[in-house]
Protein backbone atom coordinates (compact mmCIF):
# COMPACT_ATOMS: atom_id res chain seq x y z
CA UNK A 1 0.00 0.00 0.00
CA UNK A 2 1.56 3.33 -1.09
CA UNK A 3 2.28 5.98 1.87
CA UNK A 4 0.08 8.97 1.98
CA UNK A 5 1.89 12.39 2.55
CA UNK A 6 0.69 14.27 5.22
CA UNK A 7 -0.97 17.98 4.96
CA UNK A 8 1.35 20.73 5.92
CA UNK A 9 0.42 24.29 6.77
CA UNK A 10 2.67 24.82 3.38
CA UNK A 11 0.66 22.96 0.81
CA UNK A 12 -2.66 25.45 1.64
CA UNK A 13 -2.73 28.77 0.15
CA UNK A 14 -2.60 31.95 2.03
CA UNK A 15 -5.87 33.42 2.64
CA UNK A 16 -7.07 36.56 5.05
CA UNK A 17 -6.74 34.38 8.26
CA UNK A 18 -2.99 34.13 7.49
CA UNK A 19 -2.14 37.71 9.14
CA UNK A 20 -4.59 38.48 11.94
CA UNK A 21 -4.15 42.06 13.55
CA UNK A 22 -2.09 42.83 16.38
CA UNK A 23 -4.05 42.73 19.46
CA UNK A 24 -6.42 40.65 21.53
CA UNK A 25 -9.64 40.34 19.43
CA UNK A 26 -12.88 39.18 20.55
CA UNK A 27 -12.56 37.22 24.27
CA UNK A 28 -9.27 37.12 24.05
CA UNK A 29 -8.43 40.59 26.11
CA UNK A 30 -5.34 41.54 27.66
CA UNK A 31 -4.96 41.40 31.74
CA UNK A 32 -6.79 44.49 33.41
CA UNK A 33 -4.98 47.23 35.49
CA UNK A 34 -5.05 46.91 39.51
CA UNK A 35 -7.30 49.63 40.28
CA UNK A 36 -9.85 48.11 37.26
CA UNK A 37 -10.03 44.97 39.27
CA UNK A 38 -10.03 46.10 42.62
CA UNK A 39 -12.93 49.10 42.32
CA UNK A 40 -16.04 46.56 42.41
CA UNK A 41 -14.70 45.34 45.69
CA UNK A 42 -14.39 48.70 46.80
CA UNK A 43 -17.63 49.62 45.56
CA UNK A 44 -19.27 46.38 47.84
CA UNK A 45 -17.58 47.65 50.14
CA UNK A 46 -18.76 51.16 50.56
CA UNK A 47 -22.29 49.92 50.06
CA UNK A 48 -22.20 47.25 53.28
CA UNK A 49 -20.78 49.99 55.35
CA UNK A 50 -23.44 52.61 54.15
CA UNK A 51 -26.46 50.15 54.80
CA UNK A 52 -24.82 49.30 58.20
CA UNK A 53 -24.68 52.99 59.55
CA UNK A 54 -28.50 53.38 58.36
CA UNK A 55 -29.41 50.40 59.84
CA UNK A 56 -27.41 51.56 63.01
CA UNK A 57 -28.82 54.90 62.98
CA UNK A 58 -33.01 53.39 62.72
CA UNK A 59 -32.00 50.92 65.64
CA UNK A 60 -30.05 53.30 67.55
CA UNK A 61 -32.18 56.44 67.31
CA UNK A 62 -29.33 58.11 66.05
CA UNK A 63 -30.72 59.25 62.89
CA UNK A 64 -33.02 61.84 64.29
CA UNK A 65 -29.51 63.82 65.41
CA UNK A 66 -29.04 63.57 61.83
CA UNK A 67 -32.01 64.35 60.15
CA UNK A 68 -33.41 67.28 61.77
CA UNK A 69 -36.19 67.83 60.26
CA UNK A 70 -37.18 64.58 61.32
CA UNK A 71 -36.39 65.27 65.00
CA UNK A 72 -38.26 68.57 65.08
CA UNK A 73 -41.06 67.24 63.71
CA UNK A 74 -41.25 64.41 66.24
CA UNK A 75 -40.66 67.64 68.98
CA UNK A 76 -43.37 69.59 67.71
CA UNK A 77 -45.82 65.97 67.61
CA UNK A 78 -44.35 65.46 71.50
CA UNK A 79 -45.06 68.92 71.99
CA UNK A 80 -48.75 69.20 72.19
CA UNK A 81 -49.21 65.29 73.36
CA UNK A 82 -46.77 66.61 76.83
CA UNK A 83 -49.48 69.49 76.71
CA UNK A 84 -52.57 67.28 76.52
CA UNK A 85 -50.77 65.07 78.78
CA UNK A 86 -50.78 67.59 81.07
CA UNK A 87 -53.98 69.50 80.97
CA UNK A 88 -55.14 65.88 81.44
CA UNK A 89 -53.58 65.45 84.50
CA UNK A 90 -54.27 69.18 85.89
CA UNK A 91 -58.06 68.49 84.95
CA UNK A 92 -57.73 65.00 86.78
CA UNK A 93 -56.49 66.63 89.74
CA UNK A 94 -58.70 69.45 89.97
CA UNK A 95 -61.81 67.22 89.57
CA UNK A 96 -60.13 64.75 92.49
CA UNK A 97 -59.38 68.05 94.66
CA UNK A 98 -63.06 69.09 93.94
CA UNK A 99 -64.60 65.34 94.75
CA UNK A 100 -62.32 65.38 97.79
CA UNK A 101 -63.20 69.02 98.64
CA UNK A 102 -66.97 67.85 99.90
CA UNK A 103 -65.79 65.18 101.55
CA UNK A 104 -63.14 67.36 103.82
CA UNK A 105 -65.56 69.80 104.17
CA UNK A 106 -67.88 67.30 105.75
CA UNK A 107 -65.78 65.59 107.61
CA UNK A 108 -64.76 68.74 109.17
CA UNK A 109 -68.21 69.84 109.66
CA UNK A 110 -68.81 66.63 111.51
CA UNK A 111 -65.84 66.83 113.66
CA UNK A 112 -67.02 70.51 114.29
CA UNK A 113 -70.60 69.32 115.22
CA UNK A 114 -69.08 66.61 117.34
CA UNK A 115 -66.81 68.86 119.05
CA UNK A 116 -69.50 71.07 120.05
CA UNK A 117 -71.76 68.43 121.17
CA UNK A 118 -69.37 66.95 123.40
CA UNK A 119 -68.78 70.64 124.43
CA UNK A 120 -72.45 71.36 125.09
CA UNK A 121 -73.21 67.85 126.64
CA UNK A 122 -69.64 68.53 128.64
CA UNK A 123 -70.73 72.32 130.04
CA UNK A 124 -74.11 71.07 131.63
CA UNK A 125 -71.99 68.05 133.78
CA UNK A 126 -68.94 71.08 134.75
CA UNK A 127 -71.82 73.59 135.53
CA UNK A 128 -73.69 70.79 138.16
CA UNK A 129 -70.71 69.92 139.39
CA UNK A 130 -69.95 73.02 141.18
CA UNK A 131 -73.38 73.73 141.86
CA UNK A 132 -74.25 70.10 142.98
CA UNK A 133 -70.87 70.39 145.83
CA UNK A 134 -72.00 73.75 147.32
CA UNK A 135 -75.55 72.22 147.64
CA UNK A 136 -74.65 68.91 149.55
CA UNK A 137 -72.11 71.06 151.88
CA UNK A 138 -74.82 73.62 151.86
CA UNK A 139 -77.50 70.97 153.10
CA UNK A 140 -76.36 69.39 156.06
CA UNK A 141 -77.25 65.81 157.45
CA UNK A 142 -80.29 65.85 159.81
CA UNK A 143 -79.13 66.12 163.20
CA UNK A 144 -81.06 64.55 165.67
CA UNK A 145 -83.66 66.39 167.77
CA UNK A 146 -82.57 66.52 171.24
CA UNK A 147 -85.91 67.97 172.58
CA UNK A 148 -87.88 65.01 171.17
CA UNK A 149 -89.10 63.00 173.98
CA UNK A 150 -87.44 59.48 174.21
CA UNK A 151 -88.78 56.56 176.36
CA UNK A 152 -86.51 53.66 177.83
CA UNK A 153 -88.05 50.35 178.76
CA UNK A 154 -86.21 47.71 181.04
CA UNK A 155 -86.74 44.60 179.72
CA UNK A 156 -83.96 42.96 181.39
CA UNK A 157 -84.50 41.75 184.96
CA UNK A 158 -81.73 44.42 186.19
CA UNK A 159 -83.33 46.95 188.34
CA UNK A 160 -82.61 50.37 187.10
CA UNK A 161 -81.22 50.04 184.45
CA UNK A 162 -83.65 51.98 182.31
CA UNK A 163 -82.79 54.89 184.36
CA UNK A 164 -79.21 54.27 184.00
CA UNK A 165 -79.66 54.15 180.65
CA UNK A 166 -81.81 57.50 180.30
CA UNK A 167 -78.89 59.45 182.32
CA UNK A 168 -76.68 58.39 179.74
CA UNK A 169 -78.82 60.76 177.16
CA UNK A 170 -79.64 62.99 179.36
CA UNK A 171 -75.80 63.67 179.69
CA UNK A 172 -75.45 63.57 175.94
CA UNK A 173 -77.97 66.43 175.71
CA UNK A 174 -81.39 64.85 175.55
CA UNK A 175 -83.77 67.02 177.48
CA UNK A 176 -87.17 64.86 177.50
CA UNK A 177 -86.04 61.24 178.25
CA UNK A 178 -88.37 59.12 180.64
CA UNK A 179 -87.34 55.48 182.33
CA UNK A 180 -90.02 53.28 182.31
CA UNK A 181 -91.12 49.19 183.07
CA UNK A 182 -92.32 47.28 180.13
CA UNK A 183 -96.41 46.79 179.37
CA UNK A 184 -96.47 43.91 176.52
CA UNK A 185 -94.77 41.84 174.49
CA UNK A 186 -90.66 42.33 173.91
CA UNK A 187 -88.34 41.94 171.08
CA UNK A 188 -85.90 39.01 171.17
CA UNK A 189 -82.96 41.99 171.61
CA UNK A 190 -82.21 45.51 171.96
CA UNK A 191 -84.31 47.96 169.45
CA UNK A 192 -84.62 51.54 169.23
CA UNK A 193 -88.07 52.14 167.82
CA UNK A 194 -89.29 55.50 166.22
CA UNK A 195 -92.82 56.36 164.93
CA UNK A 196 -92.01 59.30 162.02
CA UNK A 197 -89.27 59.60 159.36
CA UNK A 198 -88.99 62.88 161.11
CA UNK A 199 -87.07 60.82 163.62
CA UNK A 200 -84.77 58.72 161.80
CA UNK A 201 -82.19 61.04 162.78
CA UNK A 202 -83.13 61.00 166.61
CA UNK A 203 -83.63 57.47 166.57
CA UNK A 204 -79.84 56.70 165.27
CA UNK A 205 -78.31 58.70 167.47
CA UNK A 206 -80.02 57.42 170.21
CA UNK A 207 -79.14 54.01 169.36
CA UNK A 208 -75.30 55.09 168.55
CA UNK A 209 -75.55 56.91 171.66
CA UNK A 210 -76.42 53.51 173.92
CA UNK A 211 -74.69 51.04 171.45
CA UNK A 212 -77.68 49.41 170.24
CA UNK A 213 -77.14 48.42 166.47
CA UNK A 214 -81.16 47.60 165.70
CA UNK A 215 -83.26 50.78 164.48
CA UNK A 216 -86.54 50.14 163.40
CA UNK A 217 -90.21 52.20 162.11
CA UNK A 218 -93.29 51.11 164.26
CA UNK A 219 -96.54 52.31 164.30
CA UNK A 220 -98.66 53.46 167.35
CA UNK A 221 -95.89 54.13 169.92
CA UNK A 222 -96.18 55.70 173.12
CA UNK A 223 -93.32 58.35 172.39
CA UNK A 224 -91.70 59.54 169.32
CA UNK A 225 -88.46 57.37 169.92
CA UNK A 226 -88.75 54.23 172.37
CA UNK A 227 -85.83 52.17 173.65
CA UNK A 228 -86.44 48.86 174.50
CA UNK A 229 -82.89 47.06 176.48
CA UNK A 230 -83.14 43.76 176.30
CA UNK A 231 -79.81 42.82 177.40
């Protein structure tokens, strides 16, 4: 079998393709400058920081310093709601000071009334106070009546002993005292015995006077105060 010759860039013609132009042409480009290739980073770069500050500033509060037309517009809106805010308050506490007015007022009227009831019930007590002392050292116990005539009756079986017994009040001042026997039925012990509450006071003494402790009220006597000694 006979060799074939291989095809050599010599046995085709020259054409156009044969002498391209200097120069990268179509994708095939050159290598770009430094600052070319490093700008888009910069450019990413600028843009995260910028959305970080705003997003700093919104969270922060920061922007308002700012923007300040933004922050005087908030202080005028603040402005009248403090105001409102306010007036709110002041009308609140006028309308508590005016429910709570009444109530003080009443409560000081009643401690006023109460004060001058206990006064006026208090005045009446003070003014019979002094007026009820004078009048019980003014009125004096009743004193026994030492004209009033007295009767003593033996009713022991000592002999004269009733008279013994009327000297005894005679001494103590007595003026009308008779000693007599006894007519009747006796008491189981010594009793002084007086007819009228006009001579309670006769009657005690007389029975302080001889030591007897029995007084007693008894109809239809034959004296105004009798003594009866039993013992």
């Amino acid at each position: 079998m006979a060799r074939k010759d291989r095809n050599t860039d010599e046995s085709y013609a020259e054409d156009v393709f044969d002498n391209p132009p200097q120069g990268p042409v179509g994708v095939h480009r050159g290598n770009r400058s430094v600052a070319a290739r490093l700008v888009p980073f910069l450019i990413v770069i600028v843009v995260a920081a910028v959305a970080g500050l705003t997003v700093w500033a919104v969270m922060s509060g920061e922007g308002a310093k700012v923007m300040p037309w933004k922050s005087a517009a908030t202080s005028s809106q603040t402005a009248p709601a403090s105001k409102s805010a306010k007036s709110s308050k002041s009308s609140k506490s006028s309308k508590s000071s005016a429910s709570e007015s009444p109530s003080a007022s009443a409560s000081q009227s009643a401690s006023a009334s109460a004060s001058e009831s206990e006064s006026a019930s208090a005045s009446p007590s003070d003014s019979q106070s002094p007026s009820a002392s004078p009048s019980q050292s003014q009125t004096p116990a009743a004193a026994a009546n030492l004209t009033t005539q007295v009767r003593v009756v033996n009713g022991t079986k000592k002999t004269g002993y009733a008279a013994t017994q009327a000297s005894v009040l005679q001494k103590a001042g007595y003026t009308n005292v008779v000693a007599a026997n006894p007519s009747g039925s006796l008491p189981a012990g010594s009793v002084v015995w007086y007819q009228n509450e006009a001579d309670v006071a006769t009657a005690q003494d007389v029975a302080a006077k001889l030591g007897i402790s029995n007084v007693r009220q008894v109809s239809n006597l034959s004296a105004p105060v009798v003594v009866v000694l039993m013992n």
